[in-house]
C-alpha atoms as a PDB file:
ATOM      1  CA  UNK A   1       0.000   0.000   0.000  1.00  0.00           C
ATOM      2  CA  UNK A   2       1.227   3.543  -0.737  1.00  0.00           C
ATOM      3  CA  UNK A   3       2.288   5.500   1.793  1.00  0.00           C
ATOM      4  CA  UNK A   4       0.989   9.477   1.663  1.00  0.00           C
ATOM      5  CA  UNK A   5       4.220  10.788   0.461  1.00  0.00           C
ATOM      6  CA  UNK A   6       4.038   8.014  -3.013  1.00  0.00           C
ATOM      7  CA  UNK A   7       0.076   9.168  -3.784  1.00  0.00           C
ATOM      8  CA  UNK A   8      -0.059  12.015  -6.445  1.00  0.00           C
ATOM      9  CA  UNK A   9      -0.034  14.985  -5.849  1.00  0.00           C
ATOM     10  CA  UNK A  10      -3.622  16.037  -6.214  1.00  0.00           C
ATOM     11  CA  UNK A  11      -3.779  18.708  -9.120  1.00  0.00           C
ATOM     12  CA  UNK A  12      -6.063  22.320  -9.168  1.00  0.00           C
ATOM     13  CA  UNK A  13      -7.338  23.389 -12.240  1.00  0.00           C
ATOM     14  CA  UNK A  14      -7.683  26.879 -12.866  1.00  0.00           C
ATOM     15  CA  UNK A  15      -9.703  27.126 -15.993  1.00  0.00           C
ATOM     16  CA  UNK A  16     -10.412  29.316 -18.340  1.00  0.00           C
ATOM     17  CA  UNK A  17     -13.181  28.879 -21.711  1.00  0.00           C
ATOM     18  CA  UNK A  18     -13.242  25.655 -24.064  1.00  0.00           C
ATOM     19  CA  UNK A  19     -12.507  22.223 -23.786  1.00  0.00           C
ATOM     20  CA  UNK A  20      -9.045  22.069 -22.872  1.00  0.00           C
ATOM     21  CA  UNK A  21      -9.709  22.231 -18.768  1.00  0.00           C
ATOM     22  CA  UNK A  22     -11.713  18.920 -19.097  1.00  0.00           C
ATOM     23  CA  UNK A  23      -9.321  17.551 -20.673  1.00  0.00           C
ATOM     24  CA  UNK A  24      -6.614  18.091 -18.712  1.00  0.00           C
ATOM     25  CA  UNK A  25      -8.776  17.009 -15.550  1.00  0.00           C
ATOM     26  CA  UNK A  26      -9.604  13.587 -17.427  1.00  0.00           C
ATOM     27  CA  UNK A  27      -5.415  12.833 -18.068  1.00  0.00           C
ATOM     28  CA  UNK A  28      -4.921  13.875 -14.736  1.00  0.00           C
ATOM     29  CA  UNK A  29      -7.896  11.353 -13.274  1.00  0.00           C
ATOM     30  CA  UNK A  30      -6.339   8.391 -15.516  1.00  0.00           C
ATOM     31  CA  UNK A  31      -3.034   9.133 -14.470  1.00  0.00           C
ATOM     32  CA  UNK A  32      -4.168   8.382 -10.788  1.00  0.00           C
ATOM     33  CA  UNK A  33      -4.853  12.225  -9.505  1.00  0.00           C
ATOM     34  CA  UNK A  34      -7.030  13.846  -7.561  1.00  0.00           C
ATOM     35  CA  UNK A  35      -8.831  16.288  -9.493  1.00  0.00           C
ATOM     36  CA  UNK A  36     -10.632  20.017  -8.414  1.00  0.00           C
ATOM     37  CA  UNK A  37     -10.986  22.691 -11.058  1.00  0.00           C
ATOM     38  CA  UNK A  38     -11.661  26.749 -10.058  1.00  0.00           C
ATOM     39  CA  UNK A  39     -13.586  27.895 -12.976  1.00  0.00           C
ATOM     40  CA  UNK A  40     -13.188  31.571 -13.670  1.00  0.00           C
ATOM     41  CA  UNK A  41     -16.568  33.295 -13.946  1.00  0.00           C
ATOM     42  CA  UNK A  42     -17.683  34.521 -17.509  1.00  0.00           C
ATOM     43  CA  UNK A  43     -15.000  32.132 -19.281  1.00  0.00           C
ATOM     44  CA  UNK A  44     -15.273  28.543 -17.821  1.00  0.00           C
ATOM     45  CA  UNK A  45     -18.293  26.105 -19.468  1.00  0.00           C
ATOM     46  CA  UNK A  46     -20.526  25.261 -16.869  1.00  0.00           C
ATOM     47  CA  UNK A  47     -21.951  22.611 -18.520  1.00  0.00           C
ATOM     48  CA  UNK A  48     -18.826  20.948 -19.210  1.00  0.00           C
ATOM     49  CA  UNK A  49     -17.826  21.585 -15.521  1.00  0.00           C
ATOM     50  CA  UNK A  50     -20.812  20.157 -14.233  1.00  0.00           C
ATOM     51  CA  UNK A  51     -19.876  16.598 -13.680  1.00  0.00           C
ATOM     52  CA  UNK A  52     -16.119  17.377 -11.870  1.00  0.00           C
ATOM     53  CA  UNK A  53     -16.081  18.691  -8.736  1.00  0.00           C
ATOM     54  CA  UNK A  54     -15.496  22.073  -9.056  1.00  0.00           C
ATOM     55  CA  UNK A  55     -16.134  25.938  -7.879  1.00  0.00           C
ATOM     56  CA  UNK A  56     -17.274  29.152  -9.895  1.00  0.00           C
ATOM     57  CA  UNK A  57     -15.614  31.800  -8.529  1.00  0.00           C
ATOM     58  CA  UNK A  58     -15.091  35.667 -10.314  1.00  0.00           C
ATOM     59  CA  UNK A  59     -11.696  36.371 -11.393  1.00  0.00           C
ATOM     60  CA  UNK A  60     -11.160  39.252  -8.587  1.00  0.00           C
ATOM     61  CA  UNK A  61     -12.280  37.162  -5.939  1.00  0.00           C
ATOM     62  CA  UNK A  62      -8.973  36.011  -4.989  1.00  0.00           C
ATOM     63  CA  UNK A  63      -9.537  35.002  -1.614  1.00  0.00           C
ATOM     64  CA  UNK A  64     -11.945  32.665  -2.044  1.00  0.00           C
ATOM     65  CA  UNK A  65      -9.702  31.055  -4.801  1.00  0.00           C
ATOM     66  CA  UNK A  66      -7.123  30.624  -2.355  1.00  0.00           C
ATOM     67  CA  UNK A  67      -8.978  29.527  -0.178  1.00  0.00           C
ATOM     68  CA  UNK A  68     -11.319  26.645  -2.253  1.00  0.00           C
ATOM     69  CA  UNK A  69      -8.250  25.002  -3.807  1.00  0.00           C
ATOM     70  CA  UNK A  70      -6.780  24.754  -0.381  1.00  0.00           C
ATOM     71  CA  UNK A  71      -9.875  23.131   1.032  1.00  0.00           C
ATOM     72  CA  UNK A  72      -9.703  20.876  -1.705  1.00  0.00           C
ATOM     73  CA  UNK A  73      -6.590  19.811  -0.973  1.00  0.00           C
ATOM     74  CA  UNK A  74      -4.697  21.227  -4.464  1.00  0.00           C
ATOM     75  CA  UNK A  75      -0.919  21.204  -3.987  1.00  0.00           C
ATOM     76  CA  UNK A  76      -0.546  21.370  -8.054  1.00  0.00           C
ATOM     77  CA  UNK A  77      -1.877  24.150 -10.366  1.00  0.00           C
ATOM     78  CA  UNK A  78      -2.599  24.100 -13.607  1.00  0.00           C
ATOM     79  CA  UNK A  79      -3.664  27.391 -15.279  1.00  0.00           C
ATOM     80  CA  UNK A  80      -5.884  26.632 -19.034  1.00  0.00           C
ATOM     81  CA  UNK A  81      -8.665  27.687 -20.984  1.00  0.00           C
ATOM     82  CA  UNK A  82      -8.697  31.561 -22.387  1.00  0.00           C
ATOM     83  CA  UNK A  83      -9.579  34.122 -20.148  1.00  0.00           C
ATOM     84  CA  UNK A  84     -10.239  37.768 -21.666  1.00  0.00           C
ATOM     85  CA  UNK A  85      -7.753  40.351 -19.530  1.00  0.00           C
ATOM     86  CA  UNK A  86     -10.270  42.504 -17.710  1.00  0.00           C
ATOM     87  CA  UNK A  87      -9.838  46.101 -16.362  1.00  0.00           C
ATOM     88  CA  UNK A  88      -8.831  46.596 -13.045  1.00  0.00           C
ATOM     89  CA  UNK A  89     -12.163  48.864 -12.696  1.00  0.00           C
ATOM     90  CA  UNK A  90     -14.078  44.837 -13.687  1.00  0.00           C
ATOM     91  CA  UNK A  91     -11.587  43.062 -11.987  1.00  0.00           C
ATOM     92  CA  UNK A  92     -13.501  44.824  -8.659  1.00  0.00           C
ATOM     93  CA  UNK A  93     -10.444  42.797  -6.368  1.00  0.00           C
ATOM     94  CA  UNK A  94     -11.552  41.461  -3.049  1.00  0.00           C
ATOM     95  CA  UNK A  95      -8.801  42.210  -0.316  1.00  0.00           C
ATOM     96  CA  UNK A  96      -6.789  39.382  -0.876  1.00  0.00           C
ATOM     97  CA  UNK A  97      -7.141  40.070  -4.293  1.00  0.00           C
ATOM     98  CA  UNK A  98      -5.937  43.912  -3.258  1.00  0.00           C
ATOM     99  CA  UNK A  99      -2.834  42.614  -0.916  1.00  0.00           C
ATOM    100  CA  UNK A 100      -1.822  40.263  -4.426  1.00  0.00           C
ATOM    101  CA  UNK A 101      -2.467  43.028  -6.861  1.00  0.00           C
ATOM    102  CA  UNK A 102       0.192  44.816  -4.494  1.00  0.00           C
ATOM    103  CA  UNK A 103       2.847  41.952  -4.673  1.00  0.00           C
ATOM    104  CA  UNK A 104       2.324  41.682  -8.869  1.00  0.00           C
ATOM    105  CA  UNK A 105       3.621  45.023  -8.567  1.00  0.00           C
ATOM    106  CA  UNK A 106       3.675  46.490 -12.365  1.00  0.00           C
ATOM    107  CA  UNK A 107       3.296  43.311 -13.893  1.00  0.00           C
ATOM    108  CA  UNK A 108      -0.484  44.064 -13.202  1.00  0.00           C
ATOM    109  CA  UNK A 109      -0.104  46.926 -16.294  1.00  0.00           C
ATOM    110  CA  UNK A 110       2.452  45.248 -18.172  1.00  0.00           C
ATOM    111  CA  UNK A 111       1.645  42.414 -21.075  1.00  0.00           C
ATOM    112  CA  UNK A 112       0.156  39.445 -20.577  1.00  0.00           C
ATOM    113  CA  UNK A 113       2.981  37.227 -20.774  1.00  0.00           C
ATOM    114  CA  UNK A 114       4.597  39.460 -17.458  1.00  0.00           C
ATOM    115  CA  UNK A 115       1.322  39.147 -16.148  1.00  0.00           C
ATOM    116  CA  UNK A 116       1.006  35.517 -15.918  1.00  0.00           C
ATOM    117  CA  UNK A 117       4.796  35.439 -14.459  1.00  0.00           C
ATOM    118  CA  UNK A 118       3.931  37.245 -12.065  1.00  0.00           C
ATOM    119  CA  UNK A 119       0.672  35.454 -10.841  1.00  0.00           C
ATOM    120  CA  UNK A 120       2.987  32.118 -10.780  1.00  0.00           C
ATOM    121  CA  UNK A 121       5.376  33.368  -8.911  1.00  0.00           C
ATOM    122  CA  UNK A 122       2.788  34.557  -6.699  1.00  0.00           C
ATOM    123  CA  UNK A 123       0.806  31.291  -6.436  1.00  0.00           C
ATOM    124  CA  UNK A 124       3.936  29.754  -5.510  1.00  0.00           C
ATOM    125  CA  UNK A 125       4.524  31.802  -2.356  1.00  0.00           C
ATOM    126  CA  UNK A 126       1.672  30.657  -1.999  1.00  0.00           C
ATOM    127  CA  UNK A 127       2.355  27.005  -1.368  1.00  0.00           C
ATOM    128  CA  UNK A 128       1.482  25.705  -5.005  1.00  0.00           C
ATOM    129  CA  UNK A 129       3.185  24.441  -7.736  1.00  0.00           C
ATOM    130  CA  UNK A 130       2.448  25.301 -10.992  1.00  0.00           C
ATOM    131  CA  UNK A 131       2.914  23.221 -13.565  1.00  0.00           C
ATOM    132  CA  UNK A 132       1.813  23.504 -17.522  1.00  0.00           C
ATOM    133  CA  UNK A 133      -1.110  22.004 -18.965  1.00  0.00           C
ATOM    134  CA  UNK A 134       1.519  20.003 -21.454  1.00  0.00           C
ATOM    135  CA  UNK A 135       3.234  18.405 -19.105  1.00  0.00           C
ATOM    136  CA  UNK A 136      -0.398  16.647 -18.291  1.00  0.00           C
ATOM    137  CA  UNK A 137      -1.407  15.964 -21.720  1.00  0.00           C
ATOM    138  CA  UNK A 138       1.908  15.162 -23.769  1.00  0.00           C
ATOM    139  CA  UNK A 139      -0.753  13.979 -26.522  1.00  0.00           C
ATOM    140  CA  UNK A 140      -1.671  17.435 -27.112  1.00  0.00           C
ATOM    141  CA  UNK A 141       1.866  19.027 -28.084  1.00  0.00           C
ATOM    142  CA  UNK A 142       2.103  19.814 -31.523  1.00  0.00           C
ATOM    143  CA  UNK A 143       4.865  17.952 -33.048  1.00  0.00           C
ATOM    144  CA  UNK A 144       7.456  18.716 -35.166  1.00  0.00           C
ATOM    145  CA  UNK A 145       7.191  18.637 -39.475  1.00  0.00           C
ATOM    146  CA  UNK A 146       4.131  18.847 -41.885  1.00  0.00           C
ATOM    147  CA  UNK A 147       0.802  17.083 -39.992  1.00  0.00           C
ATOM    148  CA  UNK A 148      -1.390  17.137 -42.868  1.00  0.00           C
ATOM    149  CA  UNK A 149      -1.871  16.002 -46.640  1.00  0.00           C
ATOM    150  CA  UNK A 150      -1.003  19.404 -47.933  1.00  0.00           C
ATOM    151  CA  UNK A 151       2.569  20.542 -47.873  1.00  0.00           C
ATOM    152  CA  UNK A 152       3.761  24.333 -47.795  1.00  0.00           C
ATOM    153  CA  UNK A 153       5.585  25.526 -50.656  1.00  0.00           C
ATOM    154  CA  UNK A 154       8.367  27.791 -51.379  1.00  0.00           C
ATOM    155  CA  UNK A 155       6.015  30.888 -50.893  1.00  0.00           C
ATOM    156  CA  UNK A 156       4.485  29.825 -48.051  1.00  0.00           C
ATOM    157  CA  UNK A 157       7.779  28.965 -46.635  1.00  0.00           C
ATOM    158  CA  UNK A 158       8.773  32.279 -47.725  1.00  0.00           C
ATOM    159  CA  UNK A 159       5.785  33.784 -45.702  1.00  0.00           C
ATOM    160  CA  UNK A 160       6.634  31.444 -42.910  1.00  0.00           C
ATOM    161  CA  UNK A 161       9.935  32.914 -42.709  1.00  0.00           C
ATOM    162  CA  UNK A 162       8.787  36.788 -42.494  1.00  0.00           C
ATOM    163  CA  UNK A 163       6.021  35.600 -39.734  1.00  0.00           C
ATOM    164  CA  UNK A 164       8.566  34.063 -37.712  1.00  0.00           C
ATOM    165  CA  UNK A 165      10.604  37.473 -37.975  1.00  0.00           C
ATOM    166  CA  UNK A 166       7.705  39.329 -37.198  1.00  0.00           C
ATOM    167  CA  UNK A 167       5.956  36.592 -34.581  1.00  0.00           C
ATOM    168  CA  UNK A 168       9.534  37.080 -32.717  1.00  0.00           C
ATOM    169  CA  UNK A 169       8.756  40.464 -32.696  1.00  0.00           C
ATOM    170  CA  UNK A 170       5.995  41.111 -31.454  1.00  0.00           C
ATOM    171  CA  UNK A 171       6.612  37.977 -28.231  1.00  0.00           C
ATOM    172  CA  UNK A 172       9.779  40.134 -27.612  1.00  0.00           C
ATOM    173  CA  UNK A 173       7.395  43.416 -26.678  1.00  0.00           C
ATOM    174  CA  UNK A 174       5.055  41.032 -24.941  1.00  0.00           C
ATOM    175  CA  UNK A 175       2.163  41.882 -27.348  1.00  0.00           C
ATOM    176  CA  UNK A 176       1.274  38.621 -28.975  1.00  0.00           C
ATOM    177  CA  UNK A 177       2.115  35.174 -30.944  1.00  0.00           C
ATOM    178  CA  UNK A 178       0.678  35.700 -34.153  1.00  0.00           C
ATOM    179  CA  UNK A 179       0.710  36.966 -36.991  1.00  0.00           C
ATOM    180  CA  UNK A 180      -0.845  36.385 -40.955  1.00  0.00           C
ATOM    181  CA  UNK A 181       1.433  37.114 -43.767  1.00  0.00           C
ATOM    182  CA  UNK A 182       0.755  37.071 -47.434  1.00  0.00           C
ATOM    183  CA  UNK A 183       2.964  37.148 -50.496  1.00  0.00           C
ATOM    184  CA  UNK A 184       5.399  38.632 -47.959  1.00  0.00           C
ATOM    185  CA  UNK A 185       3.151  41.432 -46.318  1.00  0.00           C
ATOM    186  CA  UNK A 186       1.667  41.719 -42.999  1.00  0.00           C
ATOM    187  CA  UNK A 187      -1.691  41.496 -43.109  1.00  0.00           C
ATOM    188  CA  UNK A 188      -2.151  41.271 -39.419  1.00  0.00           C
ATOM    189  CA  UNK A 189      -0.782  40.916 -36.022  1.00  0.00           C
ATOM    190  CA  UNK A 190      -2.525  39.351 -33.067  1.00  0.00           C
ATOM    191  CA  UNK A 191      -2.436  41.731 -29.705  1.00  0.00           C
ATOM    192  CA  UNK A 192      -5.777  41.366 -27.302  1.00  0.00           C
ATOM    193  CA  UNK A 193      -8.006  40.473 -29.527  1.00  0.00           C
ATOM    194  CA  UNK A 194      -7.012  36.619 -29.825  1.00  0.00           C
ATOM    195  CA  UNK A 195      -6.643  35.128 -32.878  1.00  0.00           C
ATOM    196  CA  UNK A 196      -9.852  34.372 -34.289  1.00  0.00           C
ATOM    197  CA  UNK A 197     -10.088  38.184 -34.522  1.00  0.00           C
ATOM    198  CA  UNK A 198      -7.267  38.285 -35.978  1.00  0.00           C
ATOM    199  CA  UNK A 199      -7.667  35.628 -38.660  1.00  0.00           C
ATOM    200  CA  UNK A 200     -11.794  37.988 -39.164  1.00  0.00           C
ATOM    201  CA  UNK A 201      -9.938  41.066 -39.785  1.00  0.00           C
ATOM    202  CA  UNK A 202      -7.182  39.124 -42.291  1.00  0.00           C
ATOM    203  CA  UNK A 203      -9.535  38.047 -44.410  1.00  0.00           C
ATOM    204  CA  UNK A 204     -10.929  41.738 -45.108  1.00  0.00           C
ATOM    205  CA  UNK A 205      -7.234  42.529 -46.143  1.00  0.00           C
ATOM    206  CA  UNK A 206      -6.167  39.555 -48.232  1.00  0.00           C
ATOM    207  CA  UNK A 207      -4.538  40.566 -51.609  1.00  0.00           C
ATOM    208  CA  UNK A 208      -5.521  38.551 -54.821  1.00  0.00           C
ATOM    209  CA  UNK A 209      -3.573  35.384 -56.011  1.00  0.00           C
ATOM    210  CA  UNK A 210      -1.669  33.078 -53.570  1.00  0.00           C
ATOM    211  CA  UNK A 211      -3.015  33.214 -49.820  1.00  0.00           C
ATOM    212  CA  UNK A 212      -1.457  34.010 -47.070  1.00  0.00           C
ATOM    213  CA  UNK A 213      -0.270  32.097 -43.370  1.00  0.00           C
ATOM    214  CA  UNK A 214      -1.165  32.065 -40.079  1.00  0.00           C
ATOM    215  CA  UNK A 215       1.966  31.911 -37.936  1.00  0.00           C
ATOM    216  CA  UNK A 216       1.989  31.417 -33.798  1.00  0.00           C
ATOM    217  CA  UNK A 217       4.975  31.139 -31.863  1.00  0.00           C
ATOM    218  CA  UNK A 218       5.592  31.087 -28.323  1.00  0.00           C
ATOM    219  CA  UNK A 219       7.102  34.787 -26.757  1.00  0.00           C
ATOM    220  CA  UNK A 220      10.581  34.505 -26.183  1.00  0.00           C
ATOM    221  CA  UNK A 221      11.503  33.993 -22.479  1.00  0.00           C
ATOM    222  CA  UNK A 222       7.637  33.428 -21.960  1.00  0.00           C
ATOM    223  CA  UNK A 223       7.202  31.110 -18.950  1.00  0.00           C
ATOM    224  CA  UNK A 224       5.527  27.894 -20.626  1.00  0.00           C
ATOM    225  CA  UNK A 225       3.042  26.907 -17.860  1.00  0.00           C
ATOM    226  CA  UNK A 226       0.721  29.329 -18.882  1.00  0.00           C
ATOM    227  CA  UNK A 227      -0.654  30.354 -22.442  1.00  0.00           C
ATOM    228  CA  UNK A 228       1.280  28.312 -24.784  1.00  0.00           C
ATOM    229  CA  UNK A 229      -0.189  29.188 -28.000  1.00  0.00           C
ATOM    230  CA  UNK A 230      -3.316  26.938 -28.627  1.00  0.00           C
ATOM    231  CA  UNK A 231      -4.427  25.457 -32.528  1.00  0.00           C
ATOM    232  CA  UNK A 232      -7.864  24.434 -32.048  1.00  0.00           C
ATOM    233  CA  UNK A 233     -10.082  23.110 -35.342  1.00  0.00           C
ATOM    234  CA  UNK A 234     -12.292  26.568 -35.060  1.00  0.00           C
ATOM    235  CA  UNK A 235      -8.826  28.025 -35.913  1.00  0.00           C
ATOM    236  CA  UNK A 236      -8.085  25.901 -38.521  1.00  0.00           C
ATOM    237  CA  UNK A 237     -12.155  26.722 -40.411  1.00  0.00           C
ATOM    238  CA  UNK A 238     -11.335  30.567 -39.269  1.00  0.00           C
ATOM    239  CA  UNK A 239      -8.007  30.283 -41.195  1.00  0.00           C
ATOM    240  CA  UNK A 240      -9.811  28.845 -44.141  1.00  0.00           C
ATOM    241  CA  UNK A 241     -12.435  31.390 -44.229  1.00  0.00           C
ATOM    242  CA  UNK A 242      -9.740  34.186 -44.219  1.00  0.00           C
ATOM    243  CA  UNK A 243      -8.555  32.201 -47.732  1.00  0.00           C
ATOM    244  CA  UNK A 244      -5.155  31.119 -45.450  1.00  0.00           C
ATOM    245  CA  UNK A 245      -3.154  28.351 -47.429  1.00  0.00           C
ATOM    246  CA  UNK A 246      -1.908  27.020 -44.086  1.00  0.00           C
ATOM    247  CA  UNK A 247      -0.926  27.214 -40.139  1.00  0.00           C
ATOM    248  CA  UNK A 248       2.738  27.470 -39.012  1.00  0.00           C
ATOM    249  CA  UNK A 249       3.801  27.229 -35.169  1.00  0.00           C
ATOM    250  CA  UNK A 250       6.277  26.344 -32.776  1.00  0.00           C
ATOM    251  CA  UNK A 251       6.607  22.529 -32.106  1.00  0.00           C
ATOM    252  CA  UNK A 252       6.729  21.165 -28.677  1.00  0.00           C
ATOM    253  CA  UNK A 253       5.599  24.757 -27.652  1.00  0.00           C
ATOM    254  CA  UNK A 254       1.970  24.837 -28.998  1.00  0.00           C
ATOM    255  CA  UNK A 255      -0.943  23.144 -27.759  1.00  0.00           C
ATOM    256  CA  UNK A 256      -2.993  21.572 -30.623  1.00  0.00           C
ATOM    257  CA  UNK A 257      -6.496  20.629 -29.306  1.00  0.00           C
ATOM    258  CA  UNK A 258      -8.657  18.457 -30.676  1.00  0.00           C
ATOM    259  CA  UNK A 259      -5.865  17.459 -32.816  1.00  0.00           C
ATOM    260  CA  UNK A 260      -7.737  14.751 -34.852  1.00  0.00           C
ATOM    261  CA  UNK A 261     -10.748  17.196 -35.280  1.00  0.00           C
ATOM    262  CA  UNK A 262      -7.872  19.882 -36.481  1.00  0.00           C
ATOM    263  CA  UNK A 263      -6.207  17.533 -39.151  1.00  0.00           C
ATOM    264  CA  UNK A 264      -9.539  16.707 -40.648  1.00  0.00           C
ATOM    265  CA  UNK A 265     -10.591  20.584 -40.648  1.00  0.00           C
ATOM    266  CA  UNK A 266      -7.341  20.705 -42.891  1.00  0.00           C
ATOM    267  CA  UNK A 267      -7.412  18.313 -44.851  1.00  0.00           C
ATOM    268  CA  UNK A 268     -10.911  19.532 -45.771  1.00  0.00           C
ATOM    269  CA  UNK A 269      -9.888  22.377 -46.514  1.00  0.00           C
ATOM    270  CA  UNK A 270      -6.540  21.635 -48.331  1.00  0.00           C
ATOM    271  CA  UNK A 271      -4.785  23.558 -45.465  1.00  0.00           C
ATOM    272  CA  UNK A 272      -1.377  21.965 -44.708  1.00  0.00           C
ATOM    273  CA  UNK A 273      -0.108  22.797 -40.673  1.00  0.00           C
ATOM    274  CA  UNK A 274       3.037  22.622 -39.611  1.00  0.00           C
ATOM    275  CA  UNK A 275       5.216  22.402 -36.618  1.00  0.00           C
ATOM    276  CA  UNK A 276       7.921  24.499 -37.177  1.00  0.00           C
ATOM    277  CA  UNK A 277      11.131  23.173 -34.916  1.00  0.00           C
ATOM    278  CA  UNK A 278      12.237  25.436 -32.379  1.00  0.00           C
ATOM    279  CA  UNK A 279      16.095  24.725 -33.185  1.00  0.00           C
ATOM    280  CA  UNK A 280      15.806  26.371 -36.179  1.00  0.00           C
ATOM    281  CA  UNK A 281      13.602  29.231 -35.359  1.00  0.00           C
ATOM    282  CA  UNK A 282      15.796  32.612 -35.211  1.00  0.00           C
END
């Protein structure tokens, strides 16, 4: 019999919108864990909550947070599922929330990706451990080389190259992990808006002739337990519908959900996807 210090470690999900915090509590549950999930208020699915155990709480109500995944006995965190940034005049902090706020420091007004450093580090003064979604589901990590029956070409290689440039970019000034290029020009870059936005207001700009690429990339330096860039199959149809010829992003750095459902969406569509290897990304 196992003795308390050999039983794992029983994981809190923090989750955010879509299907992804599900589906990290199911791995989790099959690999043996105990499993509690915080859903944030205004993001989280309650119907696909509804048969975990789990809490709604409001994203300012930090004390109550705290204080459920402690109850619960969470010594793990996982942090998933996206969660639009509010204002700190709708965040409406509780004073916990005020006392953490205090401790983020500047973070609280810089990007996202200093941000979410900042919360980790906080969680893990704490008393948590945070840990990142991937390291759950290793299925879901987008692997390296072309995934689907279509194959980029030399423009679309060409385009790959300039997104990467520009994807680097934009990750170094903490602004975003996307971007769609065509022919060589920027159609558009992804900031808060997300990226089906993005891909919505690419497709009003797209030039005629050969289409353009969607390219995501994790920031440089960004901490990978949190917001790893996400390929989901609504991205692939929104990249089709914005006449895209494919999807480029960083392998082993890139959560691709659903990733059956995704390579049929592409396929479909004759949109190739590929994981671009992060030795050779400059």
């Amino acid at each position: 019999m196992k003795n308390q210090a050999e039983m794992p470690r029983r994981l809190g999900i923090i989750a955010g919108g879509g299907m992804l915090p599900v589906r990290v509590a199911a791995a989790a549950r099959a690999a043996g864990r105990g499993v509690f999930i915080l859903g944030l208020e205004g993001f989280a699915d309650r119907a696909l909550l509804a048969p975990w155990p789990h809490e709604i709480q409001r994203l300012g109500a930090a004390g109550r947070i705290l204080a459920v995944l402690r109850e619960n006995g969470c010594q793990d965190l996982v942090m998933i599922g996206p969660v639009r940034r509010p204002s700190l005049l709708d965040l409406r902090p509780d004073a916990v929330g005020a006392r953490l706020l205090t401790r983020v420091g500047r973070a609280a007004f810089a990007g996202d990706d200093g941000l979410l450093a900042a919360v980790i580090r906080v969680l893990t003064e704490e008393g948590f451990r945070v840990i990142g979604a991937h390291e759950i589901m290793r299925e879901v990590v987008a692997p390296r080389g072309v995934l689907t029956k279509a194959a980029p070409d030399a423009q679309a290689m060409t385009d790959i190259a300039r997104g990467v440039q520009v994807a680097r970019l934009l990750g170094s000034a903490d602004v975003g992990q996307g971007c769609v290029v065509q022919q060589g020009l920027v159609l558009a870059v992804e900031a808060i808006e997300g990226t089906d936005a993005m891909l919505a207001r690419a497709g009003g700009l797209k030039r005629d002739g050969i289409g353009g690429v969607l390219v995501k990339l994790v920031k440089p330096g960004q901490d990978k337990r949190a917001d790893l860039p996400t390929i989901g199959p609504d991205t692939v149809r929104n990249a089709a519908s914005a006449g895209l010829r494919g999807l480029a992003f960083e392998a082993q750095a890139t959560i691709l959900a659903e990733r059956e459902a995704c390579l049929a969406a592409a396929d479909a569509a004759g949109l190739f996807l590929l994981g671009l290897d992060p030795e050779t990304l400059t």
